[in-house]
Protein backbone atom coordinates (compact mmCIF):
# COMPACT_ATOMS: atom_id res chain seq x y z
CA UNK A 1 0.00 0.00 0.00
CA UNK A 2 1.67 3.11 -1.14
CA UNK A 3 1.69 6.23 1.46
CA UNK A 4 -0.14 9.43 1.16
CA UNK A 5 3.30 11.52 -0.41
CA UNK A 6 3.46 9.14 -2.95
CA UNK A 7 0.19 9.07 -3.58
CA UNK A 8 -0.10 12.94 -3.83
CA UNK A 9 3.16 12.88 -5.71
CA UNK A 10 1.60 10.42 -8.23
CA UNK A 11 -1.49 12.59 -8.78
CA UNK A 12 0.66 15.67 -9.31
CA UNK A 13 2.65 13.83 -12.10
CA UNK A 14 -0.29 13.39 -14.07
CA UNK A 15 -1.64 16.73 -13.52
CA UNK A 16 1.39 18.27 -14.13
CA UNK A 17 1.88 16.33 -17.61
CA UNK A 18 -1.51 17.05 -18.58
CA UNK A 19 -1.60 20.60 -18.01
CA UNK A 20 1.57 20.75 -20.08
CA UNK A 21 0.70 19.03 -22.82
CA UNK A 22 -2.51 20.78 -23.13
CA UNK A 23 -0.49 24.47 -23.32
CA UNK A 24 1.80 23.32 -25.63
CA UNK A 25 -1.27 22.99 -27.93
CA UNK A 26 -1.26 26.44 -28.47
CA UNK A 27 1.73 25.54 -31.02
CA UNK A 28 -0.39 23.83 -32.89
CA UNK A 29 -2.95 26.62 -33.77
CA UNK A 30 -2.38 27.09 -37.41
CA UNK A 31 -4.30 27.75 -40.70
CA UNK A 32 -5.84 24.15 -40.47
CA UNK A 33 -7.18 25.17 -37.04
CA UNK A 34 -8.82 28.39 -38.67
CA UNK A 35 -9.76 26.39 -41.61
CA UNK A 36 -11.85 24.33 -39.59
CA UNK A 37 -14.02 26.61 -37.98
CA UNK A 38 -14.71 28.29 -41.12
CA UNK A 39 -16.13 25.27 -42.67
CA UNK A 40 -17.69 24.26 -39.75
CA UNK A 41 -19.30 27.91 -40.03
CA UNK A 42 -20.15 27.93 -43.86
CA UNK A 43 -21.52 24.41 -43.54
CA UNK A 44 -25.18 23.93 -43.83
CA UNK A 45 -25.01 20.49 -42.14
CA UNK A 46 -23.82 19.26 -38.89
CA UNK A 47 -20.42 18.19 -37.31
CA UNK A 48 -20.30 13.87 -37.16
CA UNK A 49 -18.07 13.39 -34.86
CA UNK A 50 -16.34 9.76 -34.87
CA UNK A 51 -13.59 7.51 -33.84
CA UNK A 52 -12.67 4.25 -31.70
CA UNK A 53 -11.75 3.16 -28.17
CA UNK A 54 -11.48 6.24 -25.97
CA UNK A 55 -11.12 8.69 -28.78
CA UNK A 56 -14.77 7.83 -29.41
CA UNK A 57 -15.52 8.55 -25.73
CA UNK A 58 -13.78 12.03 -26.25
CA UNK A 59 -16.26 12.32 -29.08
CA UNK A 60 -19.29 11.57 -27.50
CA UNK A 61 -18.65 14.19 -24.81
CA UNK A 62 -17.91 16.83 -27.83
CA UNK A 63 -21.17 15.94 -29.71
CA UNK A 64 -22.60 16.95 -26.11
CA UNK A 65 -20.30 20.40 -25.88
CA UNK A 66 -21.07 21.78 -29.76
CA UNK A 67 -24.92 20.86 -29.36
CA UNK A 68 -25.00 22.91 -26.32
CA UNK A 69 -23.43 25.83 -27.66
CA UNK A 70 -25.25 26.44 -31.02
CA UNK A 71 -23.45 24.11 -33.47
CA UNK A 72 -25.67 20.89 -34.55
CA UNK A 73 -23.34 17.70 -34.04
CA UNK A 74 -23.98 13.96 -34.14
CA UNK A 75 -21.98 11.01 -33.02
CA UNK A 76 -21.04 8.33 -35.24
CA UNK A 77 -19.12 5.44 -34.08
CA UNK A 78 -15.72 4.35 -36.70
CA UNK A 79 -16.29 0.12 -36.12
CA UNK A 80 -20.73 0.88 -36.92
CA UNK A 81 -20.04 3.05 -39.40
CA UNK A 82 -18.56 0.31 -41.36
CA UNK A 83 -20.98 -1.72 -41.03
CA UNK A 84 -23.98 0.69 -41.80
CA UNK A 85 -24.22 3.25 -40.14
CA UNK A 86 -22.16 5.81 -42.70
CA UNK A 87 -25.68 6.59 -44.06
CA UNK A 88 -25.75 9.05 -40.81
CA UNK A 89 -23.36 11.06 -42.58
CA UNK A 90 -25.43 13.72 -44.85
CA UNK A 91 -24.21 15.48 -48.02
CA UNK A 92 -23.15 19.14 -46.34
CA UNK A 93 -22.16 17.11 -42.55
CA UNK A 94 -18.23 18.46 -41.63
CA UNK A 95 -16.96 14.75 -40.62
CA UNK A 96 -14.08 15.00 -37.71
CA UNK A 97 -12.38 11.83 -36.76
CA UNK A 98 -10.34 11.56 -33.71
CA UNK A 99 -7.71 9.55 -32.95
CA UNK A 100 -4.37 9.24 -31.31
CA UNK A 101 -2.66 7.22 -33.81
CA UNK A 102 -4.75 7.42 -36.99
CA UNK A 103 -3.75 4.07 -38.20
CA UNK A 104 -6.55 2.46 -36.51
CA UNK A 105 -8.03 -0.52 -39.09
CA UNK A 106 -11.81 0.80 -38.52
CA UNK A 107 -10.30 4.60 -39.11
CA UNK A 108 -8.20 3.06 -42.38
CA UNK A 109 -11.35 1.84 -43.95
CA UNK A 110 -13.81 4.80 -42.81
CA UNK A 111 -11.71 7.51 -43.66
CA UNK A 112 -11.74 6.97 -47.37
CA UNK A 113 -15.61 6.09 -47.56
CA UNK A 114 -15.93 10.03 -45.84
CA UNK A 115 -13.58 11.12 -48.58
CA UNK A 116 -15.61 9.63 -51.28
CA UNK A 117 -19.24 10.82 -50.45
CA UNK A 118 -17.73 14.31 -50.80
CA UNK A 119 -17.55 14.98 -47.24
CA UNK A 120 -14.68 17.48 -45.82
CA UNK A 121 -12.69 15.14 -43.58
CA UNK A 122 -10.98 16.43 -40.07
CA UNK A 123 -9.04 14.38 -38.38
CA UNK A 124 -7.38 15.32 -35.24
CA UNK A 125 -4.95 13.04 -34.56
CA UNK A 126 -1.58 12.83 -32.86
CA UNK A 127 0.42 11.23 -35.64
CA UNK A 128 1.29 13.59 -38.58
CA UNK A 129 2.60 10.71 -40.43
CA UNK A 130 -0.77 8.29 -40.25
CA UNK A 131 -2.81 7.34 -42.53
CA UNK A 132 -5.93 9.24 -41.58
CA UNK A 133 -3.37 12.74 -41.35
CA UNK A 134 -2.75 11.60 -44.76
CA UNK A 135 -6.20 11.11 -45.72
CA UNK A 136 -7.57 14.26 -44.12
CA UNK A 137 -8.60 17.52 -45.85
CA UNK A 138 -7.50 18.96 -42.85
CA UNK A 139 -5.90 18.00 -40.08
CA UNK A 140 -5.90 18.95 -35.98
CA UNK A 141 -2.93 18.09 -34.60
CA UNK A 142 -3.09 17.05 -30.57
CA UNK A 143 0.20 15.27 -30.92
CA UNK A 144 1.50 14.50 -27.17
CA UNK A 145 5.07 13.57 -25.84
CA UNK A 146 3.81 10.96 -23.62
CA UNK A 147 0.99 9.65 -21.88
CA UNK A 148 0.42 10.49 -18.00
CA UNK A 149 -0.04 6.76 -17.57
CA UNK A 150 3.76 5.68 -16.22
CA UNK A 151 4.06 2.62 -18.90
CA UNK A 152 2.89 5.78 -21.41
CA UNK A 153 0.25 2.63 -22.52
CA UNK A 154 -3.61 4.27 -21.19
CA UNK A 155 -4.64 6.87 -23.38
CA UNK A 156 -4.45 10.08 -20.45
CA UNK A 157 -2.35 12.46 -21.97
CA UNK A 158 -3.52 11.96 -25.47
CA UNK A 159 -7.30 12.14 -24.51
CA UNK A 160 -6.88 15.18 -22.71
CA UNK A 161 -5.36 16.79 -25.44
CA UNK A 162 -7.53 16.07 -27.77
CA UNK A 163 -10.71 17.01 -25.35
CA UNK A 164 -9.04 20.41 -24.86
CA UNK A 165 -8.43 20.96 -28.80
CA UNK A 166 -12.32 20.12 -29.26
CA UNK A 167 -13.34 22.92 -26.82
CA UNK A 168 -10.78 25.02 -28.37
CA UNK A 169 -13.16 24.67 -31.78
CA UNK A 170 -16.33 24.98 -29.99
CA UNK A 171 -15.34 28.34 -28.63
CA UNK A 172 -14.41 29.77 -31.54
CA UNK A 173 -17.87 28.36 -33.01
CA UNK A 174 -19.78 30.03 -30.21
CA UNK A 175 -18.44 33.67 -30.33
CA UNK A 176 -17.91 33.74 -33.84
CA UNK A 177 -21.89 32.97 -33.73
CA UNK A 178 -22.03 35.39 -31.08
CA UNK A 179 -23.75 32.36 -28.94
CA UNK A 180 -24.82 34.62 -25.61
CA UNK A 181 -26.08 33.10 -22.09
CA UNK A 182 -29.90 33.69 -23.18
CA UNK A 183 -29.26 31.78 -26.11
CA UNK A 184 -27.28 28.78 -23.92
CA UNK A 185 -30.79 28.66 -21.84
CA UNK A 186 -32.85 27.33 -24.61
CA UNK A 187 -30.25 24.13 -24.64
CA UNK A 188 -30.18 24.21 -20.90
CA UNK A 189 -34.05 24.65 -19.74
CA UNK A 190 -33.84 22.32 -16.70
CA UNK A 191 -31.84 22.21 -13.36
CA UNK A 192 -30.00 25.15 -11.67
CA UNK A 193 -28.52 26.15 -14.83
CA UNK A 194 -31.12 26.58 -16.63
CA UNK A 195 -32.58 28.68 -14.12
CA UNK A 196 -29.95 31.11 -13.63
CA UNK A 197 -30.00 31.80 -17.48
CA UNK A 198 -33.83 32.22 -17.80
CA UNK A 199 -35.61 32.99 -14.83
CA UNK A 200 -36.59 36.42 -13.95
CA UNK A 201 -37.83 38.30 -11.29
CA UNK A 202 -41.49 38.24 -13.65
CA UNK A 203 -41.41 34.87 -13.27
CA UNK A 204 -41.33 34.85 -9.39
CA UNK A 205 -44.34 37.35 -8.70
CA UNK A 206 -47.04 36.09 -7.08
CA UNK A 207 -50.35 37.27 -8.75
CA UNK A 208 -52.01 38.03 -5.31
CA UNK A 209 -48.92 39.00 -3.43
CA UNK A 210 -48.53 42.69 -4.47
CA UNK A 211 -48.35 44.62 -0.97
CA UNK A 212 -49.49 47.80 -0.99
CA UNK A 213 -50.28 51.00 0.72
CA UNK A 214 -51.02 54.46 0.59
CA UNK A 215 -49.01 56.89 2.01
CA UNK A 216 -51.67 57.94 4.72
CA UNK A 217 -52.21 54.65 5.15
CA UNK A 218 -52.16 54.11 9.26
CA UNK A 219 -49.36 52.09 10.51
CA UNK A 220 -51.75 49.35 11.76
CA UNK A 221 -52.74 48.86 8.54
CA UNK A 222 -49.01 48.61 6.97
CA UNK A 223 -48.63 45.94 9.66
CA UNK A 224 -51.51 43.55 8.56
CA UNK A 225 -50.54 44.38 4.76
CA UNK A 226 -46.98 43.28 5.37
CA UNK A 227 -48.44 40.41 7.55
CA UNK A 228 -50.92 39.15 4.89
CA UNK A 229 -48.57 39.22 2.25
CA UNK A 230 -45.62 37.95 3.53
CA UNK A 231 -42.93 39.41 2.03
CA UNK A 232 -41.53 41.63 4.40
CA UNK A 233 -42.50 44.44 3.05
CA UNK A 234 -44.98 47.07 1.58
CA UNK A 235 -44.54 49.26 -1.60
CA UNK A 236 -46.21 52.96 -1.11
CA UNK A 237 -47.92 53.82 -3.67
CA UNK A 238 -49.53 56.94 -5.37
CA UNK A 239 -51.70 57.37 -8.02
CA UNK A 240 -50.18 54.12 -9.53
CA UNK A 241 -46.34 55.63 -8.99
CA UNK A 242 -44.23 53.93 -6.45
CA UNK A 243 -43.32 56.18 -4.19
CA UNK A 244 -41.58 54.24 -1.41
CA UNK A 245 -41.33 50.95 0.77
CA UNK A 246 -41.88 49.77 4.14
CA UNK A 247 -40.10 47.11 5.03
CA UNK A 248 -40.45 45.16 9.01
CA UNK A 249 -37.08 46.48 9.46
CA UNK A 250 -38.72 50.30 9.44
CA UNK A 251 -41.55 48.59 11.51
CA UNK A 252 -39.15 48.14 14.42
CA UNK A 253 -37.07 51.08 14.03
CA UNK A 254 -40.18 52.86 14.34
CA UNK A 255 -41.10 51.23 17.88
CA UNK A 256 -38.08 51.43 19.41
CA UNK A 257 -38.51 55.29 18.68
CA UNK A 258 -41.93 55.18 20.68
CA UNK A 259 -43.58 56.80 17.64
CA UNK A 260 -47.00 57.24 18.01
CA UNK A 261 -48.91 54.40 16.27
CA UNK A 262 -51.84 56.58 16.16
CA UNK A 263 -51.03 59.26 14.43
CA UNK A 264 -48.10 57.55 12.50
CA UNK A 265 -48.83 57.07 8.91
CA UNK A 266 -46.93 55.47 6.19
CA UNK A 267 -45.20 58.29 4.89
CA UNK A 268 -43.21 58.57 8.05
CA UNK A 269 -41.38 55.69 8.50
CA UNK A 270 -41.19 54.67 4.85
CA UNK A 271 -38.12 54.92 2.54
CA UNK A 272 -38.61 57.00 -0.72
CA UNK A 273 -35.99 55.75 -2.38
CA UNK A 274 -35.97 51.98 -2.47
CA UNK A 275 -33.65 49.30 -4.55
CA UNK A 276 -36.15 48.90 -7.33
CA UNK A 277 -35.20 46.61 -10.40
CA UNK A 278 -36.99 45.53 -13.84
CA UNK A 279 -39.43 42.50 -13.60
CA UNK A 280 -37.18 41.29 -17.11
CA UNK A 281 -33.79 41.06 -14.74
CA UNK A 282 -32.71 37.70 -14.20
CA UNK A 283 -33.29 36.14 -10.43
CA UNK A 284 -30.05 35.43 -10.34
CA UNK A 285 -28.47 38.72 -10.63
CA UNK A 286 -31.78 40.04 -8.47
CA UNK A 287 -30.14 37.79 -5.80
CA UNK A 288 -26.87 39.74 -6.21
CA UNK A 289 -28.10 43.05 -5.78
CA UNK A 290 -29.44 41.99 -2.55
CA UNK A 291 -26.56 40.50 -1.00
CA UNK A 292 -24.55 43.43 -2.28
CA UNK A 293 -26.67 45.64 -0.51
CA UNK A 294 -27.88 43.53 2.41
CA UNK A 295 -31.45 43.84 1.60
CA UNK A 296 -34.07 40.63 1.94
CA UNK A 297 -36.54 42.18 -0.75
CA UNK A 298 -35.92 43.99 -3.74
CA UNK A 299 -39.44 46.04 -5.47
CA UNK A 300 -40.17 45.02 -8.72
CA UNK A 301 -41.46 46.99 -11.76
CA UNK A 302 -42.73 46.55 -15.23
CA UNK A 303 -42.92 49.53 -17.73
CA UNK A 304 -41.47 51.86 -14.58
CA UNK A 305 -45.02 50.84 -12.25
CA UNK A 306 -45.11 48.99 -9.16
CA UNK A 307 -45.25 45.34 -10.06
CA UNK A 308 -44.53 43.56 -6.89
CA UNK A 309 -42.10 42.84 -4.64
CA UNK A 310 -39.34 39.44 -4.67
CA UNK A 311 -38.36 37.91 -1.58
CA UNK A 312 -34.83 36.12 -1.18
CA UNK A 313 -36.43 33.39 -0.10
CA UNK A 314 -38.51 33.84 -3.18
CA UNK A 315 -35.00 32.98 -5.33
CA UNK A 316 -33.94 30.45 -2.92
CA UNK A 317 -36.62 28.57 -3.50
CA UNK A 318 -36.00 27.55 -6.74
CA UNK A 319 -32.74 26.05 -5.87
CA UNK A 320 -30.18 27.74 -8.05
CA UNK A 321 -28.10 28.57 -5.23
């Protein structure tokens, strides 16, 4: 049982390997690179990803990547594709083909079936010399010195690289496409994500939950609006213009100034000039404004009127914290 230096020693090899192979990539960023991501751009049909072994798992997590980020992209796998599944390929589809050595059997016979339907042909691939660099209209190169692994057998190293090169494209897909965050949320509807991208402090209002008062509005009757509605708070409002809020905060500073509750009216304890925001922000960025300012509520308005007001707990509550 190896000890917990050599262990950690171990783990920093590989880390330490990896990182450096995947900077040295930047060397390797050259007119084929560009190349790509034009064609990929000008391209009416979709990027088929392919390949064997891990190289095929490296696909299958770049299909994932590109489809999230605006560019349509299909896996295809090198040994099914010989044996029928090509016909996934369609007549404008950017084919890239990853592998390490690029002498693969399944890659020798696919790679000239791609070339023959008419097909552009990428392979990335870590041999310059291979067949399927050969083969390739154009080639990505994620050549590595050696793999992480310490008999430089496992593809670590290699995989890493090539993973890192495929990002590398899909970035330069997305802001070339000008790809922004609202436009991620349609991919990403579900889960915390997708909330952070899409929700907005509209969605969050409560149809009956709108508290509000006048600003001669007796301070009793603040108290049971704030109470009813539970959100902490009151807008005061005028003739349909907000004017100020009330929050339970003001509610106790008030008390423990003995005001006179009655004769106090909303207008005296109120604060005119409350954190208001637009009921098309995002909740998540609602949520920073409030811890920024240490505030529990923040007034909401649509077209510049009194719309309602947002609780934290209101943004909690839907979990994308």
């Amino acid at each position: 049982m190896p000890d917990k230096t050599s262990i950690i020693q171990s783990a920093q090899r590989t880390i330490q390997l990896e990182a450096a192979a995947v900077a040295h990539l930047t060397n390797y960023l050259n007119e084929d690179f560009t190349r790509v991501v034009e064609q990929i751009l000008s391209s009416n049909g979709r990027v088929v990803f392919t390949g064997i072994g891990k190289s095929a798992n490296i696909a299958n997590k770049l299909v994932a990547t590109f489809n999230s980020t605006g560019t349509p992209a299909l896996f295809m796998h090198a040994a099914d594709a010989i044996h029928g599944d090509l016909g996934i390929v369609q007549h404008d589809d950017v084919v890239i083909c990853i592998s390490k050595s690029g002498n693969s059997p399944e890659i020798k016979a696919l790679a000239p079936l791609v070339k023959s339907m008419g097909n552009t042909l990428v392979g990335m691939v870590g041999n310059l010399e291979s067949f399927l660099a050969q083969q390739a209209d154009l080639v990505i190169n994620t050549t590595v010195e050696k793999e992480a692994c310490p008999n430089n057998l496992a593809p670590t190293t290699s995989t890493t690289a090539q993973l890192a090169m495929g990002d590398a494209i899909a970035i330069c897909l997305m802001e070339a496409r000008g790809f922004t965050a609202r436009d991620f949320a349609k991919y990403h509807p579900g889960g915390a994500l997708g909330k952070k991208l899409y929700l907005t402090l509209g969605d969050l209002l409560q149809p009956l939950d709108h508290p509000r008062v006048s600003e001669k509005t007796p301070i009793k009757n603040v108290i049971i609006e704030i109470s009813a509605k539970r959100r902490g708070a009151t807008a005061v409002v005028e003739n349909d213009e907000l004017v100020g809020v009330i929050t339970d905060g003001d509610i106790r500073r008030m008390l423990e100034n003995n005001l006179d509750l009655g004769t106090t009216v909303a207008s005296d304890i109120m604060n005119p000039n409350p954190k208001t925001l637009s009921a098309d922000e995002l909740a998540v960025d609602a949520f920073h404004v409030m811890e920024s300012n240490s505030i529990t509520q923040i007034v909401v308005l649509r077209d510049g009127r009194y719309a309602g007001i947002v609780h934290l707990h209101d943004i909690l509550r839907e979990g994308i914290f």
